[in-house]
PDB file of N, CA and C in Angstrom:
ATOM      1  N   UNK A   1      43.124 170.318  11.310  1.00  0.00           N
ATOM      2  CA  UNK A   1      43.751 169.125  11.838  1.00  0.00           C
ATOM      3  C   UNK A   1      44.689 169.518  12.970  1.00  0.00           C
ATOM      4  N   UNK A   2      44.348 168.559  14.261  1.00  0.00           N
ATOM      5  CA  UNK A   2      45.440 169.013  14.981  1.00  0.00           C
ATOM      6  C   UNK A   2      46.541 168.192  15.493  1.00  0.00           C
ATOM      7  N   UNK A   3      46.802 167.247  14.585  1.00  0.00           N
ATOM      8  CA  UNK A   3      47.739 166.292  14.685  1.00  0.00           C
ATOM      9  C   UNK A   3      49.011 166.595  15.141  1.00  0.00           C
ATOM     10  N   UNK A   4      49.738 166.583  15.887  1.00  0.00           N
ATOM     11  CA  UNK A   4      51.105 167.014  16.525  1.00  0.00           C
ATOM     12  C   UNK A   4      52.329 165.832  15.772  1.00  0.00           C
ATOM     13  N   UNK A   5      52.879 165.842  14.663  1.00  0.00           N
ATOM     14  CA  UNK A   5      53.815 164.868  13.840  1.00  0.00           C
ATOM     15  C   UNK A   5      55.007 164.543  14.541  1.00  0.00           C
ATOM     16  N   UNK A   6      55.372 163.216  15.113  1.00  0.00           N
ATOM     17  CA  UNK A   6      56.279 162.720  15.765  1.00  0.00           C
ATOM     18  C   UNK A   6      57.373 162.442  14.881  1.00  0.00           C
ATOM     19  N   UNK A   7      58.566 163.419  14.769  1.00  0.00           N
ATOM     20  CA  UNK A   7      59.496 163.313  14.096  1.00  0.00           C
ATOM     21  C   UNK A   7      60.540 162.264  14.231  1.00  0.00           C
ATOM     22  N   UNK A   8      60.104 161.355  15.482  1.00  0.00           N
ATOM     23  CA  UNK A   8      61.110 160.149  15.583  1.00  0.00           C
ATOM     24  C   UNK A   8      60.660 159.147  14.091  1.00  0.00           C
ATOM     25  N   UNK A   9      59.507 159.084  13.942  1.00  0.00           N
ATOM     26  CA  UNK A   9      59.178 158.331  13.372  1.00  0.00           C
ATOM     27  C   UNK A   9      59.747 158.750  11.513  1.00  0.00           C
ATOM     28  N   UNK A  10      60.494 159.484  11.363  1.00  0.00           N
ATOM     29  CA  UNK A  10      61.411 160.189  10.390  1.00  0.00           C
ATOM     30  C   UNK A  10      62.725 159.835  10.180  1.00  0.00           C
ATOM     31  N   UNK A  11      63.082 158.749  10.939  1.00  0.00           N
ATOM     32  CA  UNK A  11      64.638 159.136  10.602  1.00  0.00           C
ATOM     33  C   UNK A  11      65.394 158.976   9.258  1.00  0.00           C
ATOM     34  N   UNK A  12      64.731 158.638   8.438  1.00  0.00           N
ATOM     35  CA  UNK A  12      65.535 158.722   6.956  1.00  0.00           C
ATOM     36  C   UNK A  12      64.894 159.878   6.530  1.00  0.00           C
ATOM     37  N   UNK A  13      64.262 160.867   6.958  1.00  0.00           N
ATOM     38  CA  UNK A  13      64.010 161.836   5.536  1.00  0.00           C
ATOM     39  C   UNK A  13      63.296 163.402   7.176  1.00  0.00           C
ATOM     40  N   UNK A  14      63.593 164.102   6.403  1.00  0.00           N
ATOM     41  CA  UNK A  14      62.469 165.738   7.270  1.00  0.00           C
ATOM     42  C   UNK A  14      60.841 164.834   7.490  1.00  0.00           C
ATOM     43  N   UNK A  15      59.868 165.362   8.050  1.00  0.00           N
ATOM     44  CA  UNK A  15      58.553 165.167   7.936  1.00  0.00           C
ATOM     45  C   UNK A  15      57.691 166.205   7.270  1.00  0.00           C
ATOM     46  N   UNK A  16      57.254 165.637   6.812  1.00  0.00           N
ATOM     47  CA  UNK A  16      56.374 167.117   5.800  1.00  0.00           C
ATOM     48  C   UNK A  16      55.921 167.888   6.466  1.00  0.00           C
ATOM     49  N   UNK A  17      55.479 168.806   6.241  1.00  0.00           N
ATOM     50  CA  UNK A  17      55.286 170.137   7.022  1.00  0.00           C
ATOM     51  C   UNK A  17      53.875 169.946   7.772  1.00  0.00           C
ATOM     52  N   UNK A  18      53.194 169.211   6.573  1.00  0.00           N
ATOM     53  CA  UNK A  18      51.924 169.140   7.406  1.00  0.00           C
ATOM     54  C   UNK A  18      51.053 167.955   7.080  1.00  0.00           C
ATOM     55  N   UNK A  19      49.995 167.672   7.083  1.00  0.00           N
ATOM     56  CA  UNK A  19      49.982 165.947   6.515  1.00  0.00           C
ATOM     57  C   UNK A  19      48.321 166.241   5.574  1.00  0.00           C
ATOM     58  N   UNK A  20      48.366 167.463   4.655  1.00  0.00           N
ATOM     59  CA  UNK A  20      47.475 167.768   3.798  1.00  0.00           C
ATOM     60  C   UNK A  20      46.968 166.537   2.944  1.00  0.00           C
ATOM     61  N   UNK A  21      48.037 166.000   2.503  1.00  0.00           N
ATOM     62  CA  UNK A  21      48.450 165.434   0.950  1.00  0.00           C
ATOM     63  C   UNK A  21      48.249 164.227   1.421  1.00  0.00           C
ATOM     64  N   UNK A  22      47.483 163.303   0.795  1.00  0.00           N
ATOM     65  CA  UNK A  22      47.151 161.775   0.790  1.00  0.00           C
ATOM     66  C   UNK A  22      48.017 160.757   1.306  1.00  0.00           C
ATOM     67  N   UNK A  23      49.185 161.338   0.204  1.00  0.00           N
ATOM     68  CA  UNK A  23      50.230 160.302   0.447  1.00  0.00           C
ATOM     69  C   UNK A  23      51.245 160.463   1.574  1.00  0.00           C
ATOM     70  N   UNK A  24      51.543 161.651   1.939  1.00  0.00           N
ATOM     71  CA  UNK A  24      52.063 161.795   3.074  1.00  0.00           C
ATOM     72  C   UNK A  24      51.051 161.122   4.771  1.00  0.00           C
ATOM     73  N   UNK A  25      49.586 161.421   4.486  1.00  0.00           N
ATOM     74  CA  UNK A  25      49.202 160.571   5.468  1.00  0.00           C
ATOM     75  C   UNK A  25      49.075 158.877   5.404  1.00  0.00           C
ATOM     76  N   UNK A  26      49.564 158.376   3.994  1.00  0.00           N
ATOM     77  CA  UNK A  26      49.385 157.444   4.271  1.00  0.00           C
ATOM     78  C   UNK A  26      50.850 156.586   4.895  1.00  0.00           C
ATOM     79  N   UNK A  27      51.703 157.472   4.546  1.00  0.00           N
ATOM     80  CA  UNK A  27      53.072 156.827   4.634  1.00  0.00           C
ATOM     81  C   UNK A  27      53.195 157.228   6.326  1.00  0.00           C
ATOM     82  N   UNK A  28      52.587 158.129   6.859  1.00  0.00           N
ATOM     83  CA  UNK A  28      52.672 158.547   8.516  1.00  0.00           C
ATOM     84  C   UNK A  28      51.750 156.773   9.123  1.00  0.00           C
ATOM     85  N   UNK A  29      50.759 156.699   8.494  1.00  0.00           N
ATOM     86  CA  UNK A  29      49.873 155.573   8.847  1.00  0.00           C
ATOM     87  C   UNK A  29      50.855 154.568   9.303  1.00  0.00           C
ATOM     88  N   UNK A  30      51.636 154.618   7.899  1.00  0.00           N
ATOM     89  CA  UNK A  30      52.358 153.155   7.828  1.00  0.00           C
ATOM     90  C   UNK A  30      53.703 153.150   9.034  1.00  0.00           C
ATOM     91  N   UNK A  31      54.117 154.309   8.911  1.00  0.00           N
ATOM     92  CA  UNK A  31      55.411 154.573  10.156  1.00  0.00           C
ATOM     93  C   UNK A  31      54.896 154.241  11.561  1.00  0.00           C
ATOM     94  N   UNK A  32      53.648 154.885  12.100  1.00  0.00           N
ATOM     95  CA  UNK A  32      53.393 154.992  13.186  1.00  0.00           C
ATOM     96  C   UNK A  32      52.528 153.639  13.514  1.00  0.00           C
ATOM     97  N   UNK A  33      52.032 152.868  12.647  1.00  0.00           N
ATOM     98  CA  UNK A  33      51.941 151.562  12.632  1.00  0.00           C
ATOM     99  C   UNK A  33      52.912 150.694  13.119  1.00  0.00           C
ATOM    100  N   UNK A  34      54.235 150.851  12.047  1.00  0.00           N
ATOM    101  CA  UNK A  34      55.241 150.208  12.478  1.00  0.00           C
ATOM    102  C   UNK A  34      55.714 150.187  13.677  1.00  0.00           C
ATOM    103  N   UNK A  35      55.950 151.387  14.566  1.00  0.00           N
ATOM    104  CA  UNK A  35      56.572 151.590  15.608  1.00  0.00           C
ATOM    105  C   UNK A  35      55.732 151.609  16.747  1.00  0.00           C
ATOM    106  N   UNK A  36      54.114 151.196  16.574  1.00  0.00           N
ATOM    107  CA  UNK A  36      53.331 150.436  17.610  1.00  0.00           C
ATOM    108  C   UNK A  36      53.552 149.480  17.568  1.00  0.00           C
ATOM    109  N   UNK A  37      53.962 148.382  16.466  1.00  0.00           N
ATOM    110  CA  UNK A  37      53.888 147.063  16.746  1.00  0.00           C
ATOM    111  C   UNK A  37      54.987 146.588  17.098  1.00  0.00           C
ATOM    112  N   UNK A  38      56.084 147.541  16.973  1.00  0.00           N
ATOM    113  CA  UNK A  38      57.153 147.252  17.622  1.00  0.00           C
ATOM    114  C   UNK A  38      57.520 147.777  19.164  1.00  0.00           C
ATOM    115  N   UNK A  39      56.284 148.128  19.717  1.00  0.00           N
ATOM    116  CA  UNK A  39      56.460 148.688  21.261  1.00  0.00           C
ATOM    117  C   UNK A  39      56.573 150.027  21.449  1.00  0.00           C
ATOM    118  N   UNK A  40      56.435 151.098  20.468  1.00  0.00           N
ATOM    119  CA  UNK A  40      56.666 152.426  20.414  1.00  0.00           C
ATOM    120  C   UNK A  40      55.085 153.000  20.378  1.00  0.00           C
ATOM    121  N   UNK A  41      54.334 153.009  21.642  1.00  0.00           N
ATOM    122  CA  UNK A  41      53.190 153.897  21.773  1.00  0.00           C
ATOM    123  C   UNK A  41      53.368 155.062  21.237  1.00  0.00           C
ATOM    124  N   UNK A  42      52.139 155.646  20.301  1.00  0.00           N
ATOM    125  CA  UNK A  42      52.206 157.043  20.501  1.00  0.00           C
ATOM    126  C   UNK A  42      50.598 157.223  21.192  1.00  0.00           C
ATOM    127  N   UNK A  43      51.318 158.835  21.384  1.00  0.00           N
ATOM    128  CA  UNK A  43      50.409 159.508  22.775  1.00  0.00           C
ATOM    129  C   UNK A  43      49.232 159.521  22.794  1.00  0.00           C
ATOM    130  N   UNK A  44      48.093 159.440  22.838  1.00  0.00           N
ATOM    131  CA  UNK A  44      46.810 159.256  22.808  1.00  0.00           C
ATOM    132  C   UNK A  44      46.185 160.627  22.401  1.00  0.00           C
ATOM    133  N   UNK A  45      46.540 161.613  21.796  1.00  0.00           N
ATOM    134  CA  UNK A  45      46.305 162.607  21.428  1.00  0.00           C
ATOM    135  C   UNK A  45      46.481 162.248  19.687  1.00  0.00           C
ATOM    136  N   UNK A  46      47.533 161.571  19.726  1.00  0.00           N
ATOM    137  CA  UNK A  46      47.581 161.033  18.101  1.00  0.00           C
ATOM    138  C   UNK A  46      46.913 160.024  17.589  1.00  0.00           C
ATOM    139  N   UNK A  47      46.255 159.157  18.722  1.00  0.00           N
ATOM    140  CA  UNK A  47      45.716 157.881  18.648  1.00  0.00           C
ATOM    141  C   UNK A  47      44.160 158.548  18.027  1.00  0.00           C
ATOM    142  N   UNK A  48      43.614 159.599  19.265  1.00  0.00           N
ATOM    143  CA  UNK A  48      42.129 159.770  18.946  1.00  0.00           C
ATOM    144  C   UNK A  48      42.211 161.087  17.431  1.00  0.00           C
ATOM    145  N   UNK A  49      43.558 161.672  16.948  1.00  0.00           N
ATOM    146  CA  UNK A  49      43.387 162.105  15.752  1.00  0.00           C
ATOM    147  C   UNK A  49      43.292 160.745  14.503  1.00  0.00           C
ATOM    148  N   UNK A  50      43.768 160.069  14.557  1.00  0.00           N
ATOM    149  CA  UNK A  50      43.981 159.386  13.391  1.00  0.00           C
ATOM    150  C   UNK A  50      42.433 158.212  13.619  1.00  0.00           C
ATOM    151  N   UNK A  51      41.762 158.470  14.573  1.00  0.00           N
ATOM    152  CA  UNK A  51      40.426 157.542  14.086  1.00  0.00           C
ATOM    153  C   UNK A  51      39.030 158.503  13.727  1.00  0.00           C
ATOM    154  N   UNK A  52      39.468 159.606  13.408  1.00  0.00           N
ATOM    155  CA  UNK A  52      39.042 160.685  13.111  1.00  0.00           C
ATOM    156  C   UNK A  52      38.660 160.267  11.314  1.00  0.00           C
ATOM    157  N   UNK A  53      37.174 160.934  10.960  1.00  0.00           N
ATOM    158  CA  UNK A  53      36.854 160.119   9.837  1.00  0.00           C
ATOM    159  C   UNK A  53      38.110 160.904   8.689  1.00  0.00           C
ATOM    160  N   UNK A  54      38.733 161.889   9.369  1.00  0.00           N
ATOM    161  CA  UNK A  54      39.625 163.048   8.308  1.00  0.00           C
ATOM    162  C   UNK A  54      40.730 161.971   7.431  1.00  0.00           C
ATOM    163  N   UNK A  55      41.144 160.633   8.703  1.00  0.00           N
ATOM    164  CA  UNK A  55      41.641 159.989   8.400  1.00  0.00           C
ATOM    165  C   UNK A  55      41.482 158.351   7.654  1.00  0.00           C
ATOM    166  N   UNK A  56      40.584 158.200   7.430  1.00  0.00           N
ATOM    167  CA  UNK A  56      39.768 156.942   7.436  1.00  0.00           C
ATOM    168  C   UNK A  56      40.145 156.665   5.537  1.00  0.00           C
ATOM    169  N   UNK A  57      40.289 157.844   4.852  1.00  0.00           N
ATOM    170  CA  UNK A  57      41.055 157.358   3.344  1.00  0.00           C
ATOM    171  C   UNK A  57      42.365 156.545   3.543  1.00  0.00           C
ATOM    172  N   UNK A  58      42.890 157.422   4.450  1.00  0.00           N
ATOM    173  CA  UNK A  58      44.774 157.297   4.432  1.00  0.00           C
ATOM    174  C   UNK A  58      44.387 155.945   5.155  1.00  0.00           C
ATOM    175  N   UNK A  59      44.243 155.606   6.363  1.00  0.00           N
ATOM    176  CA  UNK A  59      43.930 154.358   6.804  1.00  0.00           C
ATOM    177  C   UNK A  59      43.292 153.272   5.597  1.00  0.00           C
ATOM    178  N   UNK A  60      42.689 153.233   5.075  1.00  0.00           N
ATOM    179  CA  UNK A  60      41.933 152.549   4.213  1.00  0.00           C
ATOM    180  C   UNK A  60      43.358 152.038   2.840  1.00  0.00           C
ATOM    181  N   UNK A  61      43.655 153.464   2.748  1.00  0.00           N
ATOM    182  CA  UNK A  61      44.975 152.900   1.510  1.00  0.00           C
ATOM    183  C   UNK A  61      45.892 152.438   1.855  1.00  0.00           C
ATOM    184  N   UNK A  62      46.289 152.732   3.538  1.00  0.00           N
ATOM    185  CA  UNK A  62      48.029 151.990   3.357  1.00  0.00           C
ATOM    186  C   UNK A  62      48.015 150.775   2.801  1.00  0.00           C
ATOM    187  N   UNK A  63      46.985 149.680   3.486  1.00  0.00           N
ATOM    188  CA  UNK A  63      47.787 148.313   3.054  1.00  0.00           C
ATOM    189  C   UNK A  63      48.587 147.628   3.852  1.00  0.00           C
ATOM    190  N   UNK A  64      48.764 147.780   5.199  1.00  0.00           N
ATOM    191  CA  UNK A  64      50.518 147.593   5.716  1.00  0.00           C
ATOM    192  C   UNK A  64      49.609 146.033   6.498  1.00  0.00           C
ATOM    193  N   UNK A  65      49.200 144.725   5.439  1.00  0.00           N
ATOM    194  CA  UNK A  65      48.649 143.771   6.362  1.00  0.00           C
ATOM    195  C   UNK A  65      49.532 142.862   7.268  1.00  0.00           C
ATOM    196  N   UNK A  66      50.715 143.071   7.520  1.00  0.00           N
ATOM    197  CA  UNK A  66      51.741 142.800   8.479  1.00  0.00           C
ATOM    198  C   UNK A  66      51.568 143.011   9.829  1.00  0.00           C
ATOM    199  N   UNK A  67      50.881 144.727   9.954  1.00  0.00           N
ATOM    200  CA  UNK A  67      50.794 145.482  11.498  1.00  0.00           C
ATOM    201  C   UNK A  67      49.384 144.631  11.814  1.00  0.00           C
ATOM    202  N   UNK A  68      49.347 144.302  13.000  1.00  0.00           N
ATOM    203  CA  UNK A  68      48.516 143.926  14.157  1.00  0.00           C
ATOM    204  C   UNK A  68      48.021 145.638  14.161  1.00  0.00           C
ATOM    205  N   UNK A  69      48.794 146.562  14.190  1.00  0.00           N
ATOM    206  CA  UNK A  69      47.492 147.615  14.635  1.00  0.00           C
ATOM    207  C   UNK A  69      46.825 148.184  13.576  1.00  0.00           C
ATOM    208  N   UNK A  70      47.662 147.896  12.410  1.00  0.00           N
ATOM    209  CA  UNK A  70      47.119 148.196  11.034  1.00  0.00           C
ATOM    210  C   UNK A  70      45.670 147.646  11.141  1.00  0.00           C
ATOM    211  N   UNK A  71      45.365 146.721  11.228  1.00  0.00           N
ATOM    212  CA  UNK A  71      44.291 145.648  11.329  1.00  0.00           C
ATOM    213  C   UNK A  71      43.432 146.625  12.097  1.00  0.00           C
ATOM    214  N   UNK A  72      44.193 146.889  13.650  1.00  0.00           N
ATOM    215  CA  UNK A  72      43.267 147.313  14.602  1.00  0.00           C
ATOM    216  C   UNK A  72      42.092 148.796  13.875  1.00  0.00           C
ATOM    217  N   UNK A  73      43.531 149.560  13.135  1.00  0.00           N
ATOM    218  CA  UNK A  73      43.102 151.007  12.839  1.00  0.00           C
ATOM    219  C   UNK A  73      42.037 150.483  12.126  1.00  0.00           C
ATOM    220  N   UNK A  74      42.027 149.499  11.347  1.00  0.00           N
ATOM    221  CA  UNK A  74      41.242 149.200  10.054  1.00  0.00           C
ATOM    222  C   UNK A  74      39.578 149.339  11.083  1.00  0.00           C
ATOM    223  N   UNK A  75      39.949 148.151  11.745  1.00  0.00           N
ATOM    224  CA  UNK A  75      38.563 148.263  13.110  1.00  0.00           C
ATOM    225  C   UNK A  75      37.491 149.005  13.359  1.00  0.00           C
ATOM    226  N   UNK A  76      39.000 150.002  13.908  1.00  0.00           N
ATOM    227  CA  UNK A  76      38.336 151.120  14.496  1.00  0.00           C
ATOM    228  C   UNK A  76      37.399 152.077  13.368  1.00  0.00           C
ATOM    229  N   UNK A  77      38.090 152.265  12.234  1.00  0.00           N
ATOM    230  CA  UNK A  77      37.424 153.062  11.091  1.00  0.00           C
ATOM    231  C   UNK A  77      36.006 152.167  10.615  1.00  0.00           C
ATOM    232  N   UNK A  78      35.754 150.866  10.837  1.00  0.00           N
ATOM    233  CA  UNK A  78      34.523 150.251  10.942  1.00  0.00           C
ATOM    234  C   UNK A  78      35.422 150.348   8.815  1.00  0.00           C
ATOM    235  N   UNK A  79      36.484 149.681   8.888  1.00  0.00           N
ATOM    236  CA  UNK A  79      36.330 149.533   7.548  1.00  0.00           C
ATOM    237  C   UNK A  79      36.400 147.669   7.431  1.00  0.00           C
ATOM    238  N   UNK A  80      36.278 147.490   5.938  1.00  0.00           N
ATOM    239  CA  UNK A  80      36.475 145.882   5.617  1.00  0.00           C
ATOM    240  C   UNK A  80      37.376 145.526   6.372  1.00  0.00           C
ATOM    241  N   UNK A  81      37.258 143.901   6.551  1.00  0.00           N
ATOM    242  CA  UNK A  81      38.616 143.593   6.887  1.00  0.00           C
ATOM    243  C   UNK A  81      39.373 143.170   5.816  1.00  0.00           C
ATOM    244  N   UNK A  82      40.541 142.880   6.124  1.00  0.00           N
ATOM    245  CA  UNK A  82      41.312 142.571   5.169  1.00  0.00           C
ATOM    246  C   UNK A  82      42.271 141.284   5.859  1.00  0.00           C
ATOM    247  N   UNK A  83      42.986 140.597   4.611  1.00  0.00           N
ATOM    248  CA  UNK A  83      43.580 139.001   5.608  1.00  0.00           C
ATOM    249  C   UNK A  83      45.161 139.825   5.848  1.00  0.00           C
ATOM    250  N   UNK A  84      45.204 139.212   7.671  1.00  0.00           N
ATOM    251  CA  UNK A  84      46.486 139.639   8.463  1.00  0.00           C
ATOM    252  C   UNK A  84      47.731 138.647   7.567  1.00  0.00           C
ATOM    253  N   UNK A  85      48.693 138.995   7.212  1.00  0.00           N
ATOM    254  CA  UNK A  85      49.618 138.575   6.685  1.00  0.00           C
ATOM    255  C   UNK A  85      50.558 138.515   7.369  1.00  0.00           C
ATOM    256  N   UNK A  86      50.842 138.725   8.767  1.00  0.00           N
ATOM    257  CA  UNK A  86      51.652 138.416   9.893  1.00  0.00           C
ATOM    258  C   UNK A  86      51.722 137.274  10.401  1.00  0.00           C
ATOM    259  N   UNK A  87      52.065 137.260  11.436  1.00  0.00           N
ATOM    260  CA  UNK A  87      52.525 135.588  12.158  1.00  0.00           C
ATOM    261  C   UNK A  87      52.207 135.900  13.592  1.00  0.00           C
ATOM    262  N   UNK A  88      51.521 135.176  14.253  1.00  0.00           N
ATOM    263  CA  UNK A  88      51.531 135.349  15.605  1.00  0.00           C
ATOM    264  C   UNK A  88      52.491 134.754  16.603  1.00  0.00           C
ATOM    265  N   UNK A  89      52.910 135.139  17.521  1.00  0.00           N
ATOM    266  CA  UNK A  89      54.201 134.832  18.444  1.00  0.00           C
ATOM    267  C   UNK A  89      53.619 133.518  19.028  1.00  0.00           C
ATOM    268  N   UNK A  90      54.357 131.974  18.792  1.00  0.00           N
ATOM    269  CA  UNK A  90      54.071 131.172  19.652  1.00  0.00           C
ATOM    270  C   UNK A  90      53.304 131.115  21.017  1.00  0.00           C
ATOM    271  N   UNK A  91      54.244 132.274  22.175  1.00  0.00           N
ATOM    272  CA  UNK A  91      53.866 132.187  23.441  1.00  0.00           C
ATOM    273  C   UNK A  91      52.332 133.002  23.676  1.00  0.00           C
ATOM    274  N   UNK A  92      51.368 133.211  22.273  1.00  0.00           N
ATOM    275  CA  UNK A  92      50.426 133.810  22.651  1.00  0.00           C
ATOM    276  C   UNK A  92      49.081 133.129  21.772  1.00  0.00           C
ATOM    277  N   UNK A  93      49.706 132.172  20.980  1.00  0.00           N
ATOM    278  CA  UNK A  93      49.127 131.789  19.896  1.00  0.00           C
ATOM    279  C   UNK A  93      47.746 131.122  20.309  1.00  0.00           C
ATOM    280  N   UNK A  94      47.723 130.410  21.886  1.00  0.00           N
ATOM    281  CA  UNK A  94      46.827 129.400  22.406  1.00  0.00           C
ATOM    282  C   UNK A  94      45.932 130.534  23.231  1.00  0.00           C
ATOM    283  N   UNK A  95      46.282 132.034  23.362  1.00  0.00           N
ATOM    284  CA  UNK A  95      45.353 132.713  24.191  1.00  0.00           C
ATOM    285  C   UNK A  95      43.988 132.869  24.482  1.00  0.00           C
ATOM    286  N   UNK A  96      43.344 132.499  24.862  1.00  0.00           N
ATOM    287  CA  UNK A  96      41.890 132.955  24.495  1.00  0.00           C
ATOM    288  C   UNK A  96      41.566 134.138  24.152  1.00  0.00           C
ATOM    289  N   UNK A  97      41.991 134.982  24.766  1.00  0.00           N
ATOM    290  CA  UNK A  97      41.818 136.394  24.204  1.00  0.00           C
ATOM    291  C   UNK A  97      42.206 136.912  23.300  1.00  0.00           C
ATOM    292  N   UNK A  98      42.955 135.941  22.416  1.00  0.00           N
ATOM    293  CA  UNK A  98      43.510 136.191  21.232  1.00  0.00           C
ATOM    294  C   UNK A  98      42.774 137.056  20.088  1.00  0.00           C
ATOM    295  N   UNK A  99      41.876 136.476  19.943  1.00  0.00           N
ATOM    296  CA  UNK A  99      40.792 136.809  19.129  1.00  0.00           C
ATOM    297  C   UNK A  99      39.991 138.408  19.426  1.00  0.00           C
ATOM    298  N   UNK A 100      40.154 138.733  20.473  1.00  0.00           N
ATOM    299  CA  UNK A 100      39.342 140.058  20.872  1.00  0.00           C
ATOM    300  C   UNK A 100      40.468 141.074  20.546  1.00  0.00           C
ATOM    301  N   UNK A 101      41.793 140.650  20.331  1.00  0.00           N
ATOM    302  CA  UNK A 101      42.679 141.185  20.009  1.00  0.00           C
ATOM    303  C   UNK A 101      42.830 142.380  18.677  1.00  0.00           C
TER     304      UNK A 101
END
């Protein structure tokens, strides 16, 4: 694995050393989820590791149906969908392109 672990996405705790263990990738899923949907890109080096099938369990278990990219990752892994439990922002709600989203 050559995942490079963005320690911003840590600030309550160290980051594990390495992301062997299930649950540590799933809780990275869920962080780096969070902080895409809140405007915090990560680098596209982390983007094309995590659609990697290595990752496609940890994706599959988080659960996080809140993230818009949660959804997306789900996509990309060609897994089920699952129902978005988020809210969409008024000023985008009428988009047409909403949907390709």
């Amino acid at each position: 694995m050559s995942l490079r672990i963005d320690e911003s996405l840590y600030p309550d705790e160290s980051p594990p050393p390495d992301m062997t263990a299930i649950e540590d990738r799933v809780d990275y899923v869920a962080r780096l989820c969070a902080a895409w949907d809140f405007g915090l890109l990560p680098d596209p080096d982390v983007v094309d590791e995590l659609i990697t099938l290595d990752w496609r369990e940890a994706v599959d278990r988080c659960r996080l149906l809140t993230s818009p990219t949660y959804h997306l990752l789900r996509r990309w892994h060609e897994l089920p969908e699952l129902p978005f439990l988020g809210s969409i922002p008024a000023f985008i709600a009428d988009d047409p392109s909403l949907q390709h989203v």
